[in-house]
Protein backbone atom coordinates (compact mmCIF):
# COMPACT_ATOMS: atom_id res chain seq x y z
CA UNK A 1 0.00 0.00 0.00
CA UNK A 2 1.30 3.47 -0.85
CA UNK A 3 0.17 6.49 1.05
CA UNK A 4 0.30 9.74 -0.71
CA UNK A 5 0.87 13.19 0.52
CA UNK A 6 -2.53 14.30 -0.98
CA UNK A 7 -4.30 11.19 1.64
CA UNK A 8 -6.64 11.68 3.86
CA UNK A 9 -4.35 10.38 6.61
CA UNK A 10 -7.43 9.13 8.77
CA UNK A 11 -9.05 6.83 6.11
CA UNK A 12 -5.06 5.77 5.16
CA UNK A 13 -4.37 4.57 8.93
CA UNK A 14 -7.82 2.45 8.68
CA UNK A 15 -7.04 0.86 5.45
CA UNK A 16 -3.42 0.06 6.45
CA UNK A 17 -4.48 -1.33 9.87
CA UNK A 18 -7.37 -3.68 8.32
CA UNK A 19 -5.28 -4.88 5.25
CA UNK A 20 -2.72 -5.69 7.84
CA UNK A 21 -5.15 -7.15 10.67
CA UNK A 22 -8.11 -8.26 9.72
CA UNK A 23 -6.71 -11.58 8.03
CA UNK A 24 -2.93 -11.82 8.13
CA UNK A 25 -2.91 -15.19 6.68
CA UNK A 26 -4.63 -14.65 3.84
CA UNK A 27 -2.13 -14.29 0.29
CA UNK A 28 -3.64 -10.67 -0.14
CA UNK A 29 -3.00 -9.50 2.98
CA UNK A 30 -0.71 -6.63 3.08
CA UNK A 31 3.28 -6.88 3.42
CA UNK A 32 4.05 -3.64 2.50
CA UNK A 33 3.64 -0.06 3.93
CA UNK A 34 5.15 2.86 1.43
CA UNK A 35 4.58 6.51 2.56
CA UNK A 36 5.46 9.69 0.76
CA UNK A 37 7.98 11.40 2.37
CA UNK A 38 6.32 14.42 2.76
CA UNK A 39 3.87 12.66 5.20
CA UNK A 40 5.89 10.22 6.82
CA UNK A 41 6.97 12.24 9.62
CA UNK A 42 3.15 12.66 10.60
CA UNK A 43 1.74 9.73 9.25
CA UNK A 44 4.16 6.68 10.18
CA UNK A 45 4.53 7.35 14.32
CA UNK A 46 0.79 6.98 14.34
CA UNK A 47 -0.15 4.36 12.55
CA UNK A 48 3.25 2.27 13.88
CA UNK A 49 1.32 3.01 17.25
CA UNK A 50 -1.96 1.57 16.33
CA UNK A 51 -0.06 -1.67 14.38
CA UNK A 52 1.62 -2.26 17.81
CA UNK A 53 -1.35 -2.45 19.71
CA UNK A 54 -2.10 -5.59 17.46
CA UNK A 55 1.03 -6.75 17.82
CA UNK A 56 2.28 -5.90 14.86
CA UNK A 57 6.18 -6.81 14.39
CA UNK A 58 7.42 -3.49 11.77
CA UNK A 59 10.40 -3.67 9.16
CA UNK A 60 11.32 -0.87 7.95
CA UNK A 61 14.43 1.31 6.03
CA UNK A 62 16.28 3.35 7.28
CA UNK A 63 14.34 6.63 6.35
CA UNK A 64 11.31 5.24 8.48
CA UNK A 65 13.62 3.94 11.32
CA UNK A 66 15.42 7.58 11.84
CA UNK A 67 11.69 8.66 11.63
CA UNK A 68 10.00 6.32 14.46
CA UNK A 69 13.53 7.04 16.75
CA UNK A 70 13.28 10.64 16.65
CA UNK A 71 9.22 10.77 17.01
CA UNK A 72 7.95 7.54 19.24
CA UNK A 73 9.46 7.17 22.91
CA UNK A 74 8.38 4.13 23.07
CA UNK A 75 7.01 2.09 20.20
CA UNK A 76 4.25 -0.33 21.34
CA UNK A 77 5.12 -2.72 18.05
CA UNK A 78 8.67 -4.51 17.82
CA UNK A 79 10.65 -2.54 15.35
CA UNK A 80 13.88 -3.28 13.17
CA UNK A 81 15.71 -2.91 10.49
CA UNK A 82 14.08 -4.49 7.04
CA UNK A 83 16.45 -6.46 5.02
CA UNK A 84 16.16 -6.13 1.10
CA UNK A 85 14.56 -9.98 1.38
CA UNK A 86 12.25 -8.45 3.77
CA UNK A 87 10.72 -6.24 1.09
CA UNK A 88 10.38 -9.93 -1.67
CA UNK A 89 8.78 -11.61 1.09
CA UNK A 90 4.86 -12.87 1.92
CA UNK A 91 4.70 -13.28 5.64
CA UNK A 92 1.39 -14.17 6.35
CA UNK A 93 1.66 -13.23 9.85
CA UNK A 94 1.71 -10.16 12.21
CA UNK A 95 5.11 -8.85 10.35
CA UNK A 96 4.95 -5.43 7.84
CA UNK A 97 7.63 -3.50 5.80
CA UNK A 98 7.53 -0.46 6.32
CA UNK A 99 8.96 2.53 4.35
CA UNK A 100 9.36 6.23 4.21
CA UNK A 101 10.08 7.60 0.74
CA UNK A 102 10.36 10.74 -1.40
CA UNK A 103 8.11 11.79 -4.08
CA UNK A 104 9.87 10.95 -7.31
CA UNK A 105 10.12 14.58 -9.39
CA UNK A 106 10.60 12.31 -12.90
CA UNK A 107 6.47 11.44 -13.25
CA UNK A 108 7.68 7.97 -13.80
């Protein structure tokens, strides 16, 4: 799932918590978390918050790490360091990417 700048950040958070929650085990359950950089700051501290109180275990780059450290005292999810594997793989379980990232300027 990719989360836009132009989001409404309220209706993001309850998408990415039910296509995380709801049915973890299922193959279309989502892996993935991608937020524009421009929100992340905002926008990833809250909804790490609300993954962790379903026990959500978060991967994530190093953008969204130096992100969570600097904004959430104390992270109520497990959080580390994704490994590029992390980012090919279906977990089927409580476990999410998760990813901070700049708009691209190219239109691509």
């Amino acid at each position: 799932m990719f989360v836009d700048a132009d989001a409404d950040l309220k209706m993001a958070g309850e998408i990415a918590l039910n296509a995380k929650v709801q049915r973890p085990a299922v193959c279309n359950a989502m892996e993935t978390l991608l937020v524009d950089g421009k929100i992340a700051k905002t926008f990833l501290p809250t909804i790490v918050q609300r993954l962790g109180e379903k026990n959500v275990q978060l991967r994530v780059d190093a953008d969204a790490e130096a992100i969570l450290k600097s904004e959430v005292r104390s992270p109520k999810s497990e959080v580390r360091r994704a490994t590029e594997q992390d980012f090919y793989t279906e977990y089927n379980d409580y476990i999410l990417n998760g990813a901070g990232r700049g708009r691209r300027e190219s239109g691509d």
